[in-house]
PDB file of N, CA and C in Angstrom:
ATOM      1  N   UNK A   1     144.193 179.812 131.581  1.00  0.00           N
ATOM      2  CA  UNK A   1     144.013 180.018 133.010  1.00  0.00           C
ATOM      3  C   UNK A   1     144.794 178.962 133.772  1.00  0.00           C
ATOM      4  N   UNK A   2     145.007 179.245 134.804  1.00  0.00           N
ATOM      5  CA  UNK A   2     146.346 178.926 135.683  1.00  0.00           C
ATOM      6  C   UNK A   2     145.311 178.918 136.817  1.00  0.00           C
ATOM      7  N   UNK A   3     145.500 177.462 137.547  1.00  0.00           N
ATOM      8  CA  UNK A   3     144.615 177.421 138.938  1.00  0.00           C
ATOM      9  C   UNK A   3     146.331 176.711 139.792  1.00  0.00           C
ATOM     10  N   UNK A   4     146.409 177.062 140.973  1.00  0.00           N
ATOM     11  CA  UNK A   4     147.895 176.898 141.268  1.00  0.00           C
ATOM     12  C   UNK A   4     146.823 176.161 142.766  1.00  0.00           C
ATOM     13  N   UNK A   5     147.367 174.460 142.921  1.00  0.00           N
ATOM     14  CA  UNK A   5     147.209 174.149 144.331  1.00  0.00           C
ATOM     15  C   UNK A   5     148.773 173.739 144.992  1.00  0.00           C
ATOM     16  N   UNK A   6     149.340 174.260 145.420  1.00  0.00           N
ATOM     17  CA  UNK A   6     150.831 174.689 145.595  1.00  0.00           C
ATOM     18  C   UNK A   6     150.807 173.379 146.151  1.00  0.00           C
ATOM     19  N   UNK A   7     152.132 172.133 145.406  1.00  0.00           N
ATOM     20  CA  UNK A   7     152.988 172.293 144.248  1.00  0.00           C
ATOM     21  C   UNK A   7     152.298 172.014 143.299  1.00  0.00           C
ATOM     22  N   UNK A   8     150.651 171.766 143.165  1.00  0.00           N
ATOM     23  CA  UNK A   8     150.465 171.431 141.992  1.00  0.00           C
ATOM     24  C   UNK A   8     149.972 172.531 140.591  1.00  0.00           C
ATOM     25  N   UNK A   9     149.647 172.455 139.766  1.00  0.00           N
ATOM     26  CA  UNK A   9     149.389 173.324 138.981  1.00  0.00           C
ATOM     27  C   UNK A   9     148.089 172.867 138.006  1.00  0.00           C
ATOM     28  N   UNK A  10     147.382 173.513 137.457  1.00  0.00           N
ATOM     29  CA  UNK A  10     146.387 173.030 136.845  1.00  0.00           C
ATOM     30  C   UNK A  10     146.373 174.117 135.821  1.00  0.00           C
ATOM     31  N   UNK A  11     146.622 173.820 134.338  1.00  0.00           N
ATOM     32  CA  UNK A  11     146.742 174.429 133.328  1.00  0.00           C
ATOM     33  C   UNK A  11     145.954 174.253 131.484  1.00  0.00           C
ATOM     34  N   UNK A  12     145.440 175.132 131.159  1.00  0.00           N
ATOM     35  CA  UNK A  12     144.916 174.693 129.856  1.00  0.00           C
ATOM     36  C   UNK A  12     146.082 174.796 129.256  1.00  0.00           C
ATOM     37  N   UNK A  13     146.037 173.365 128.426  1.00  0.00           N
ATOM     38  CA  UNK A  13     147.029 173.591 127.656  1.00  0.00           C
ATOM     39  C   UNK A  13     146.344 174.109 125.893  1.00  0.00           C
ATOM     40  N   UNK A  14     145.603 174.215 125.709  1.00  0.00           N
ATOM     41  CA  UNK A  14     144.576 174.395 124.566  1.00  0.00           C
ATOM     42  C   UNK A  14     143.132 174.077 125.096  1.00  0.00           C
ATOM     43  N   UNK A  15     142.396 175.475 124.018  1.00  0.00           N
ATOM     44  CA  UNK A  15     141.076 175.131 124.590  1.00  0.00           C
ATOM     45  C   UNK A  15     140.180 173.782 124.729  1.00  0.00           C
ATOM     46  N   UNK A  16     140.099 173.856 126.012  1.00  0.00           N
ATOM     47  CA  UNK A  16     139.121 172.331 126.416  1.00  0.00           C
ATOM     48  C   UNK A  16     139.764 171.451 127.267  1.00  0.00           C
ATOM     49  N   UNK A  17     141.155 171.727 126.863  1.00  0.00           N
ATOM     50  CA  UNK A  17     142.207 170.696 127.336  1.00  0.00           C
ATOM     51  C   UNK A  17     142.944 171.302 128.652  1.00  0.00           C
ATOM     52  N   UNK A  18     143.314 170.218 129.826  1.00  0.00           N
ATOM     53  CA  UNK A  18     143.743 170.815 130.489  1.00  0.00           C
ATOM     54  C   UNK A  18     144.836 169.944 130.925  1.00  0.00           C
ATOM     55  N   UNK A  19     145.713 170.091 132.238  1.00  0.00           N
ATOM     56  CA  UNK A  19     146.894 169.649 132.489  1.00  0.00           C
ATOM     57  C   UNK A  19     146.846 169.675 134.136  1.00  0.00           C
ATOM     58  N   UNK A  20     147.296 168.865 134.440  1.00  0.00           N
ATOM     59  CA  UNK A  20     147.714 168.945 136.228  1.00  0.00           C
ATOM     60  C   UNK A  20     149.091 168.446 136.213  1.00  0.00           C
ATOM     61  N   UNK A  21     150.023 169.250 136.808  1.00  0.00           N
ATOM     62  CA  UNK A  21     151.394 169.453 136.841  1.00  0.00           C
ATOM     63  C   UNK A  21     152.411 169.508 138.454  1.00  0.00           C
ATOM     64  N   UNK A  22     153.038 168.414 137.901  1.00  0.00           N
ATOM     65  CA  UNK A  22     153.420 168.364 139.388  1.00  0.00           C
ATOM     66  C   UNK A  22     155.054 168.318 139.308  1.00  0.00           C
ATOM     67  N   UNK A  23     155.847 169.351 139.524  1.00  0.00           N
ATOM     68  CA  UNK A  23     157.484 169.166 139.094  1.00  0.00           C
ATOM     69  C   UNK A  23     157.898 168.077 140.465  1.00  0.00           C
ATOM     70  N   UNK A  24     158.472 166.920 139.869  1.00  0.00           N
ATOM     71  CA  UNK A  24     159.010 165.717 141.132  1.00  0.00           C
ATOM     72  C   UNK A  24     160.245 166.100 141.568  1.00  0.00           C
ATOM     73  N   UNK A  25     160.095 165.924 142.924  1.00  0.00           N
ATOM     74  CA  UNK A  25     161.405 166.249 143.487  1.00  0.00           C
ATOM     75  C   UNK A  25     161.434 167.952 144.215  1.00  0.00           C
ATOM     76  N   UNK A  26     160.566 168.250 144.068  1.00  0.00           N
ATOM     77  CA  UNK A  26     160.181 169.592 144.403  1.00  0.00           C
ATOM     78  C   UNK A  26     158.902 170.047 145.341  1.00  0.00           C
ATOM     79  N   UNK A  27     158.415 168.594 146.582  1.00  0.00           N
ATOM     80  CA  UNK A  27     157.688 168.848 147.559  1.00  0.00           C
ATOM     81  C   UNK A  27     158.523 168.456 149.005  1.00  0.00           C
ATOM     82  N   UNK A  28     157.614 169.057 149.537  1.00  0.00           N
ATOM     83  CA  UNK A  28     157.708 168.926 150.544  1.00  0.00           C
ATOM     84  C   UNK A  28     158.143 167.706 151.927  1.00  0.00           C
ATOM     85  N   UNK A  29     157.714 166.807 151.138  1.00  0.00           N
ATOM     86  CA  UNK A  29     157.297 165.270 151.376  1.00  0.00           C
ATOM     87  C   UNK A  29     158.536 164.339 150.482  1.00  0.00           C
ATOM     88  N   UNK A  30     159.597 165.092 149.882  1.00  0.00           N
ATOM     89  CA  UNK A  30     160.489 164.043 149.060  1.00  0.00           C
ATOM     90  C   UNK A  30     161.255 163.613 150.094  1.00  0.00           C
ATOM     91  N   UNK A  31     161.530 164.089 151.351  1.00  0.00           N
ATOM     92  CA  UNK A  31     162.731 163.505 152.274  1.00  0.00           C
ATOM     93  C   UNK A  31     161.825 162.203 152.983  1.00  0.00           C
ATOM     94  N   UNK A  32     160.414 162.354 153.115  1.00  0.00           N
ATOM     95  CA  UNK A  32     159.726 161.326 153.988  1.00  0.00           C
ATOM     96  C   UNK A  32     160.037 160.200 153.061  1.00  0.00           C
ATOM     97  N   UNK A  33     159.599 160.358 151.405  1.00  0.00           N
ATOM     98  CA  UNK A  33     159.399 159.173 150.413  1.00  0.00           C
ATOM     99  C   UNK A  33     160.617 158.419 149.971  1.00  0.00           C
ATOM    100  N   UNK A  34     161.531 159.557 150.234  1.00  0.00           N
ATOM    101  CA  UNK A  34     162.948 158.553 150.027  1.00  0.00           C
ATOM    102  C   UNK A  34     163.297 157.624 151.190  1.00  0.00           C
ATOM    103  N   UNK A  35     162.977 157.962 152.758  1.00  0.00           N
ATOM    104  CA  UNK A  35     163.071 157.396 154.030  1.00  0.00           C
ATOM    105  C   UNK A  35     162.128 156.050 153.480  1.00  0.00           C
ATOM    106  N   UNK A  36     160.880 156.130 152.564  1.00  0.00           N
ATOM    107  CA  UNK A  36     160.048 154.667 152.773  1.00  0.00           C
ATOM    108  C   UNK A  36     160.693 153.916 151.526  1.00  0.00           C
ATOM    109  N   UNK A  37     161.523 154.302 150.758  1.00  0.00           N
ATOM    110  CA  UNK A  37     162.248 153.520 150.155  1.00  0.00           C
ATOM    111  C   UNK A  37     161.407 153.510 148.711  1.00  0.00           C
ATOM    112  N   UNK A  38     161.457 154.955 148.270  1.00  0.00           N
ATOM    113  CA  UNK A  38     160.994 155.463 147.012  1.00  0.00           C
ATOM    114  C   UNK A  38     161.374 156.210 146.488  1.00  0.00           C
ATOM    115  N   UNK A  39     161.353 156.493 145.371  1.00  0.00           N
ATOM    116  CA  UNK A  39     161.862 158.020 144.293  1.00  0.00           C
ATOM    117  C   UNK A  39     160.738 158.922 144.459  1.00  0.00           C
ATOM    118  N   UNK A  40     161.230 160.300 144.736  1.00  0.00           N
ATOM    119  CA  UNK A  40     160.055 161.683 144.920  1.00  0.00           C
ATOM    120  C   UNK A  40     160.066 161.815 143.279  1.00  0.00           C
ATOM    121  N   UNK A  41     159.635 161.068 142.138  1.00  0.00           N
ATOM    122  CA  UNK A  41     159.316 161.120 140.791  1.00  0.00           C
ATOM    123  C   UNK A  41     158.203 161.693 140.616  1.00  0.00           C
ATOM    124  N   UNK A  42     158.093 160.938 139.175  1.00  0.00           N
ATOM    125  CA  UNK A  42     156.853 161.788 138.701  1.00  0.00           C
ATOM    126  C   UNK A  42     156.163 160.095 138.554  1.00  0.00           C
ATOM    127  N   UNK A  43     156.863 159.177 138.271  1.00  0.00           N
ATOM    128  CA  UNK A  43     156.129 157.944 138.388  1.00  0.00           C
ATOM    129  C   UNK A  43     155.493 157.638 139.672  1.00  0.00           C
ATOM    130  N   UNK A  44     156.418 157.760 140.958  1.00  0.00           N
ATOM    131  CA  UNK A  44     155.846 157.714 142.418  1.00  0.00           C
ATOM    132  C   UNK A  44     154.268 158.389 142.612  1.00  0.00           C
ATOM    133  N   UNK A  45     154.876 159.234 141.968  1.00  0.00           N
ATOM    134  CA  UNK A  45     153.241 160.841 142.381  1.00  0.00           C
ATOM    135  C   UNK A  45     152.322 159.559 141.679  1.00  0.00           C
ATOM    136  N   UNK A  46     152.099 159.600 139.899  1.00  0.00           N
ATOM    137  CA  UNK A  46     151.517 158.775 139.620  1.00  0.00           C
ATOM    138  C   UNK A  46     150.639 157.761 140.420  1.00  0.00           C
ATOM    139  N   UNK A  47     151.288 156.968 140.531  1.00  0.00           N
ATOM    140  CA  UNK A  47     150.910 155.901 141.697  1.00  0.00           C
ATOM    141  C   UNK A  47     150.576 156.059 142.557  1.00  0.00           C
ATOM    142  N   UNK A  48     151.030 157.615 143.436  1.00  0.00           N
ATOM    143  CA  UNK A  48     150.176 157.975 144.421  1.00  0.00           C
ATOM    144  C   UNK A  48     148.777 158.240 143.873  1.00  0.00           C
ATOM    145  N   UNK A  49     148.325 159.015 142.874  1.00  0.00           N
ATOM    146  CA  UNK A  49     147.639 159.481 142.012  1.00  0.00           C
ATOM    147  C   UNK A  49     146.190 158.184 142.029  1.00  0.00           C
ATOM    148  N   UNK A  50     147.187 157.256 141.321  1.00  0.00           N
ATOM    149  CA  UNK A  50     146.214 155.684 140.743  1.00  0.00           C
ATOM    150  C   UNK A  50     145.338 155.320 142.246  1.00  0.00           C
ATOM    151  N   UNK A  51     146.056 155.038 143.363  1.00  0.00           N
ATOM    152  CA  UNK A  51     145.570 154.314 144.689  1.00  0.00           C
ATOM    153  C   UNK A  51     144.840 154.962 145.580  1.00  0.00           C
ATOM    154  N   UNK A  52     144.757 156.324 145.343  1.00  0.00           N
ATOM    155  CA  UNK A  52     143.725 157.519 146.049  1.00  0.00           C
ATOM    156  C   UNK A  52     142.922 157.557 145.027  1.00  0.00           C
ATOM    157  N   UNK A  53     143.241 157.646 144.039  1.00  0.00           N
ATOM    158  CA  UNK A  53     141.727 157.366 143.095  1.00  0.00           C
ATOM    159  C   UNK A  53     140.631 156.096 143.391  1.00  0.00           C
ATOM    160  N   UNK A  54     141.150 154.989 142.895  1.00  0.00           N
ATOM    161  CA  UNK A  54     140.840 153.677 143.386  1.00  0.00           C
ATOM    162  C   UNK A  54     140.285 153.515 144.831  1.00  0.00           C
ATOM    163  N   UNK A  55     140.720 153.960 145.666  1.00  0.00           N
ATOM    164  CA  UNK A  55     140.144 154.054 147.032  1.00  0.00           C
ATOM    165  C   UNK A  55     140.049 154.530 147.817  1.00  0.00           C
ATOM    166  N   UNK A  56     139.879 156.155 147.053  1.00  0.00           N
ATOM    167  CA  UNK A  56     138.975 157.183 147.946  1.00  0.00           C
ATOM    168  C   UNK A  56     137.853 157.840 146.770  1.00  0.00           C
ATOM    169  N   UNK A  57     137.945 157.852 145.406  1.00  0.00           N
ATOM    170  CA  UNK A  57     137.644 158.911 144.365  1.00  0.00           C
ATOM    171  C   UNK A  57     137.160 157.444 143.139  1.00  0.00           C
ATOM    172  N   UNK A  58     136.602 156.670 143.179  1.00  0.00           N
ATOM    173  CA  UNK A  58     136.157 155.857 142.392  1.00  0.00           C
ATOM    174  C   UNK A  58     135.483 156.429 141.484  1.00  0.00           C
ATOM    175  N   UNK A  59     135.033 157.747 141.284  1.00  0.00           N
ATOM    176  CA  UNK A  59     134.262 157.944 140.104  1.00  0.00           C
ATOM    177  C   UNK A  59     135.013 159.267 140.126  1.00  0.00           C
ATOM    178  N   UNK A  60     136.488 159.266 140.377  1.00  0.00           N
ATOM    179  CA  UNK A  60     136.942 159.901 138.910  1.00  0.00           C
ATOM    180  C   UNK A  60     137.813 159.079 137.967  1.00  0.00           C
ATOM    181  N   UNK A  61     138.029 157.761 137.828  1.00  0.00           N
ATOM    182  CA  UNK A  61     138.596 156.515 137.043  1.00  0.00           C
ATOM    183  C   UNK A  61     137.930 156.736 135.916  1.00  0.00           C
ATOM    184  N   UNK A  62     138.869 156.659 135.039  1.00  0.00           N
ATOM    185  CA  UNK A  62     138.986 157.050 133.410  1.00  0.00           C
ATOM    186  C   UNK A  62     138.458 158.395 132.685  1.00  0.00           C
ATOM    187  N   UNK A  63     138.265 159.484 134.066  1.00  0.00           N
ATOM    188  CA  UNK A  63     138.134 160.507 133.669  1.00  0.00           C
ATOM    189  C   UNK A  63     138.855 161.666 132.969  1.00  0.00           C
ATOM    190  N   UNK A  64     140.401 161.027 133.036  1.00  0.00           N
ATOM    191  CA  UNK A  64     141.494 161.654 132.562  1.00  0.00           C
ATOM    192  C   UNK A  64     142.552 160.619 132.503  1.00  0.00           C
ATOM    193  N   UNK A  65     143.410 160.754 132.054  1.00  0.00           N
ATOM    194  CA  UNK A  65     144.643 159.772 131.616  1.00  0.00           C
ATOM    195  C   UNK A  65     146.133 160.621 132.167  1.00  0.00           C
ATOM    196  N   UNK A  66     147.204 159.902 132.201  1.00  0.00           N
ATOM    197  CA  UNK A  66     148.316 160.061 132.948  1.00  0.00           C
ATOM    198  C   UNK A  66     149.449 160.145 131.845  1.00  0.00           C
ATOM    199  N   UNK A  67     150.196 161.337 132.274  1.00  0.00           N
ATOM    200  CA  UNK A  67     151.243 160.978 131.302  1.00  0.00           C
ATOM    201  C   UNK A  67     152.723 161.740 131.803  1.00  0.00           C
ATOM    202  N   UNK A  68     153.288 160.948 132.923  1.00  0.00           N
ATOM    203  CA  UNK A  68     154.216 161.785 134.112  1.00  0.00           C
ATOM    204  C   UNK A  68     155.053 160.498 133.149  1.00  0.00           C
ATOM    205  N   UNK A  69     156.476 161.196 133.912  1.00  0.00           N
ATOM    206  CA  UNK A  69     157.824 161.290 133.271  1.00  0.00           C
ATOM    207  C   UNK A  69     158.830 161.354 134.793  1.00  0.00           C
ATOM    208  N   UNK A  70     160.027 160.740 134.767  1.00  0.00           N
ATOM    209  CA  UNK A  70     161.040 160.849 135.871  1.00  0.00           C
ATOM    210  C   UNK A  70     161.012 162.152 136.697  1.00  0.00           C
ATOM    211  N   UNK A  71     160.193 163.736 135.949  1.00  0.00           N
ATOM    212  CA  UNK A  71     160.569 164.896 136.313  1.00  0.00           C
ATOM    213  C   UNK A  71     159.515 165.410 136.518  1.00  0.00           C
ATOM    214  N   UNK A  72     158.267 164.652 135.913  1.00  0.00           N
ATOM    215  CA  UNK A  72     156.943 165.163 136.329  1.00  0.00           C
ATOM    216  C   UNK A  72     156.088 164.261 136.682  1.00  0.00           C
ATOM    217  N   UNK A  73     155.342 164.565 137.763  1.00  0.00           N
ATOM    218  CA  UNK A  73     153.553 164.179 137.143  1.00  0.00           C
ATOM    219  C   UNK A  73     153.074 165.026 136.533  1.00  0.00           C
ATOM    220  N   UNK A  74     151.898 164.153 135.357  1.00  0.00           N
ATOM    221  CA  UNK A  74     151.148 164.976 134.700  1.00  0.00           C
ATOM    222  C   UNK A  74     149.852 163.797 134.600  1.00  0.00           C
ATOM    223  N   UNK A  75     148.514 164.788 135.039  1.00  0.00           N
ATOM    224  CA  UNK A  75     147.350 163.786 133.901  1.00  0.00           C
ATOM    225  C   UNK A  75     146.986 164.892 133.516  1.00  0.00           C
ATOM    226  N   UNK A  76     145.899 164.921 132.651  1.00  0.00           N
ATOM    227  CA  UNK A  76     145.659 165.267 131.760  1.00  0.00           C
ATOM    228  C   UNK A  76     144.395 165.037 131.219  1.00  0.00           C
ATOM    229  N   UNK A  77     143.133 165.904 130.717  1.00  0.00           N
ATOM    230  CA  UNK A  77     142.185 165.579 129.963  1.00  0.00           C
ATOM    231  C   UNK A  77     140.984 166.837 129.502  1.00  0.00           C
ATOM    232  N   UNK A  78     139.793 166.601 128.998  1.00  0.00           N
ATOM    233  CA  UNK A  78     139.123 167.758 128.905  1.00  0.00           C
ATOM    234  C   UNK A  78     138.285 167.729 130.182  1.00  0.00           C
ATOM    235  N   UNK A  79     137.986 167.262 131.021  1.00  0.00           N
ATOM    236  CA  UNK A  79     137.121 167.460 132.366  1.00  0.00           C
ATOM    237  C   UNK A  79     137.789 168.355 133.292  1.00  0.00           C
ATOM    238  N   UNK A  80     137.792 168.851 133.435  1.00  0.00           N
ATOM    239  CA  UNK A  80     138.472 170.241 134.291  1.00  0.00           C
ATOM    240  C   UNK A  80     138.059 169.986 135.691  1.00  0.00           C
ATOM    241  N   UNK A  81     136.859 169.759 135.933  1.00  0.00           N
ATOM    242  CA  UNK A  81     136.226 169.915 137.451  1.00  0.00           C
ATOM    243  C   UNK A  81     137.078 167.810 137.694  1.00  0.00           C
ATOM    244  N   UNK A  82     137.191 167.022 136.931  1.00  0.00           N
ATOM    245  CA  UNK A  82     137.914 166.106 137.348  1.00  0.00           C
ATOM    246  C   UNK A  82     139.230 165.835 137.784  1.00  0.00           C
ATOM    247  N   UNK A  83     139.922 167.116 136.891  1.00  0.00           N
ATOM    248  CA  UNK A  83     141.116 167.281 137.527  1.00  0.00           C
ATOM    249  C   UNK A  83     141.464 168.236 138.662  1.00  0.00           C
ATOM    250  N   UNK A  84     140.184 168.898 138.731  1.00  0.00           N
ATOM    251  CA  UNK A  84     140.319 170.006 140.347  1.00  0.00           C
ATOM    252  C   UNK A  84     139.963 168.782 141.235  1.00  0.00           C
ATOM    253  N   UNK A  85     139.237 168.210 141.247  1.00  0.00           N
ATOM    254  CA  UNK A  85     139.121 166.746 142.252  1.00  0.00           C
ATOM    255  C   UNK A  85     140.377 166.480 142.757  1.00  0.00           C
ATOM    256  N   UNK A  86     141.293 165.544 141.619  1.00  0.00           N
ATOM    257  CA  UNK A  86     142.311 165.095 141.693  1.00  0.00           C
ATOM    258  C   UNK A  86     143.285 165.863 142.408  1.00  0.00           C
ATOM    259  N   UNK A  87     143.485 167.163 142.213  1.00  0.00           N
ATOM    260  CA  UNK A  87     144.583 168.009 142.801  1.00  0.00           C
ATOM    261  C   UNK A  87     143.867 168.530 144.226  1.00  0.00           C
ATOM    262  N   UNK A  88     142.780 168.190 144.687  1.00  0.00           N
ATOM    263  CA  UNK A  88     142.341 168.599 145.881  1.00  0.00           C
ATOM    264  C   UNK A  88     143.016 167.198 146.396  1.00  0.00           C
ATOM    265  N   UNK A  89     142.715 166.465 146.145  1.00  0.00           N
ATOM    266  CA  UNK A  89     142.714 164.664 146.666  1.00  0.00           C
ATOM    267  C   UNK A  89     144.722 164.599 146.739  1.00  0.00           C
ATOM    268  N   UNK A  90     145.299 164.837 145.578  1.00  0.00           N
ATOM    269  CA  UNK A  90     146.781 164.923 145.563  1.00  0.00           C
ATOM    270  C   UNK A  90     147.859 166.185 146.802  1.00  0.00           C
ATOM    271  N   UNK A  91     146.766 167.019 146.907  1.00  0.00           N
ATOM    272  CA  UNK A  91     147.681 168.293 147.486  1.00  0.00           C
ATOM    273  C   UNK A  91     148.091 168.228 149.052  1.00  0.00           C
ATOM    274  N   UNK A  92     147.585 167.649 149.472  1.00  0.00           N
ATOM    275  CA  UNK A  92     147.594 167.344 151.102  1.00  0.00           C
ATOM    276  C   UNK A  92     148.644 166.582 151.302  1.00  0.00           C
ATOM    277  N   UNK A  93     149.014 165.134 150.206  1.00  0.00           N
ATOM    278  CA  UNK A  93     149.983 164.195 150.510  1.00  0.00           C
ATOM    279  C   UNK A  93     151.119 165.376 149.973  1.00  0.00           C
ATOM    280  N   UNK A  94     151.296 165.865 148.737  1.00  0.00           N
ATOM    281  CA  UNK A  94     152.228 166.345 148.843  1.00  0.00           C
ATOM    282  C   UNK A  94     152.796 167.227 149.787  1.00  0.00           C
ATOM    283  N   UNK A  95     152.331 167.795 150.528  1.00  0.00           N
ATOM    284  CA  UNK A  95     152.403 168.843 151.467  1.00  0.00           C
ATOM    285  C   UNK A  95     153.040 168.309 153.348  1.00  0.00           C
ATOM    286  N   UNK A  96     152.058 167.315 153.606  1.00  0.00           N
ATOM    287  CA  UNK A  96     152.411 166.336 154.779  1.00  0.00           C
ATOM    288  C   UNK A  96     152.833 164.883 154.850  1.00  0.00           C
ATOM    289  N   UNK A  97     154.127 164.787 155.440  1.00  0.00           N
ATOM    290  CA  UNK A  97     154.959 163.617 155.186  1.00  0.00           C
ATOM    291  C   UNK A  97     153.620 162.817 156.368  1.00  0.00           C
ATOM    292  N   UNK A  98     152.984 163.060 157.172  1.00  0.00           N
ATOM    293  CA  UNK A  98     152.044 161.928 157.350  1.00  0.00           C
ATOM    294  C   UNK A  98     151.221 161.330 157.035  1.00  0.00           C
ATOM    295  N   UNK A  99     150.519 162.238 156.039  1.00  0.00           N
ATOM    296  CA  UNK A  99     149.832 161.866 155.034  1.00  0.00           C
ATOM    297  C   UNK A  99     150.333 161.144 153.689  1.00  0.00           C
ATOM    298  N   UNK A 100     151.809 161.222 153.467  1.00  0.00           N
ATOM    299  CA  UNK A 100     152.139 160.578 152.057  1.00  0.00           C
ATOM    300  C   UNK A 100     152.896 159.447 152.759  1.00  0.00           C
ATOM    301  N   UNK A 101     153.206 159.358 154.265  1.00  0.00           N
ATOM    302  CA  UNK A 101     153.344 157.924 154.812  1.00  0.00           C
ATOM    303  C   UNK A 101     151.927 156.785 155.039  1.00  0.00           C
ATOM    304  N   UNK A 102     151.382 157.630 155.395  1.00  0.00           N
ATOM    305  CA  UNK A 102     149.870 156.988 155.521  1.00  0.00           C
ATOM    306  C   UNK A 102     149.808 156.060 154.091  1.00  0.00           C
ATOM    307  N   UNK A 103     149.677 157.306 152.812  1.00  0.00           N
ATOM    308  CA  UNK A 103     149.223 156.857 151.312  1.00  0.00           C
ATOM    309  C   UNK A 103     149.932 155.561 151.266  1.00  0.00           C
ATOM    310  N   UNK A 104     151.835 155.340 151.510  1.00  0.00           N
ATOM    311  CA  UNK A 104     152.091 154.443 150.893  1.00  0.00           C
ATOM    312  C   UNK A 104     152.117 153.145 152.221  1.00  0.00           C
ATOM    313  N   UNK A 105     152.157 153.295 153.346  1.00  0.00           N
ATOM    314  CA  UNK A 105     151.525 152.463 154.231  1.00  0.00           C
ATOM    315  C   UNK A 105     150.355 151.476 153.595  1.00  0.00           C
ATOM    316  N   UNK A 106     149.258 152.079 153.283  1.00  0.00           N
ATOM    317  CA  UNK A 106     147.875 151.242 152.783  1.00  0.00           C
ATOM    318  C   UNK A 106     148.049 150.950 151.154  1.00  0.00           C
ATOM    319  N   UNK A 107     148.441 151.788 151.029  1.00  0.00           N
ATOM    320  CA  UNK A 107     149.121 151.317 149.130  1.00  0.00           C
ATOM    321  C   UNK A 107     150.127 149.606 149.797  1.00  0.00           C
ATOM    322  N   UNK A 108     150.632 149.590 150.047  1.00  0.00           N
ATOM    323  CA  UNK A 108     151.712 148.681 150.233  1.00  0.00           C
ATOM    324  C   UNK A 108     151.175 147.398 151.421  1.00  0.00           C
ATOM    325  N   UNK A 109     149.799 147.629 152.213  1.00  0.00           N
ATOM    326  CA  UNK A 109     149.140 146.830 152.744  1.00  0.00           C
ATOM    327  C   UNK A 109     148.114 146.483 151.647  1.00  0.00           C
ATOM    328  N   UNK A 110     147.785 146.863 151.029  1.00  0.00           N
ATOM    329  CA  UNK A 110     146.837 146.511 149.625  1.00  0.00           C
ATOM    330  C   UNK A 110     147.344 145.865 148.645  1.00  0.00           C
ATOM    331  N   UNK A 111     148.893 145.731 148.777  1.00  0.00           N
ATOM    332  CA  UNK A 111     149.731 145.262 147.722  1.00  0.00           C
ATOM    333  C   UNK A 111     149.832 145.832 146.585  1.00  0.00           C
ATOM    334  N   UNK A 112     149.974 147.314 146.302  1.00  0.00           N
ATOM    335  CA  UNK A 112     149.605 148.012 145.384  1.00  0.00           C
ATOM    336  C   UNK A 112     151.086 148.212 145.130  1.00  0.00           C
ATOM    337  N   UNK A 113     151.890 148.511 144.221  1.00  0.00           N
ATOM    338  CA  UNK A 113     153.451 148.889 143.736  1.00  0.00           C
ATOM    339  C   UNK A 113     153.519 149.960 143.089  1.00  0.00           C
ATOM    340  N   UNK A 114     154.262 150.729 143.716  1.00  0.00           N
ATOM    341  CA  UNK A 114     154.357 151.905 143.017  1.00  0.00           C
ATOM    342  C   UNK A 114     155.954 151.685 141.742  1.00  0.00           C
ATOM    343  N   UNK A 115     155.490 152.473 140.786  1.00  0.00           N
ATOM    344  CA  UNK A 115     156.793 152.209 139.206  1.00  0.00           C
ATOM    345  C   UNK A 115     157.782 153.639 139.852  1.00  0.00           C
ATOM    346  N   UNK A 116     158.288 153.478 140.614  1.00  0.00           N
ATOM    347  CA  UNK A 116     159.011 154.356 140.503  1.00  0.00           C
ATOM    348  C   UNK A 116     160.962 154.448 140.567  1.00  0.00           C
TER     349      UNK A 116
END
């Protein structure tokens, strides 16, 4: 089963197991993130990922694990309803460059670094 929060994707990859999929470079929001002096990656997303967890979503931390690449984000795990969290919490920044200016605004007043 295929749950689609446009650009993200949420996929079993085997039973139990699931996937949240994000192709980088392919939202909406890559012209704002290159203007703040970032890569629209899959490491960036990441990091967007880590600092909205941390300080908006504290209890979904260590509910799933990360495993994005120059071309993707990806986490990943068997909690399903943790990764529909995550892609509710992720889909908005990708979508509105004020919202993924906002993210790295307070990411970057928090001193938080994104690997990208």
């Amino acid at each position: 089963m295929i749950l689609v929060m446009d650009p993200l994707k949420l996929i079993e990859t085997e039973p139990g197991s699931y996937a949240l999929l994000l192709n980088a470079g392919s939202t909406a929001v890559d012209e704002a993130i290159e203007e703040l002096g970032h890569e629209p990656n899959g490491y960036f997303w990441e990091g967007v990922a880590q600092f909205l967890v941390g300080k908006q979503a504290h209890g979904l931390v260590s509910r799933f694990d990360y495993d994005s690449e120059a071309g993707m984000f990806c986490a990943y795990g068997s909690d399903r309803a943790a990764l529909e969290d995550l892609a509710a919490l992720l889909a908005p920044v990708t979508r509105e460059s004020v919202r993924v200016r906002d993210v790295v605004a307070r990411a970057t007043k928090a001193g938080f670094e994104f690997d990208d």
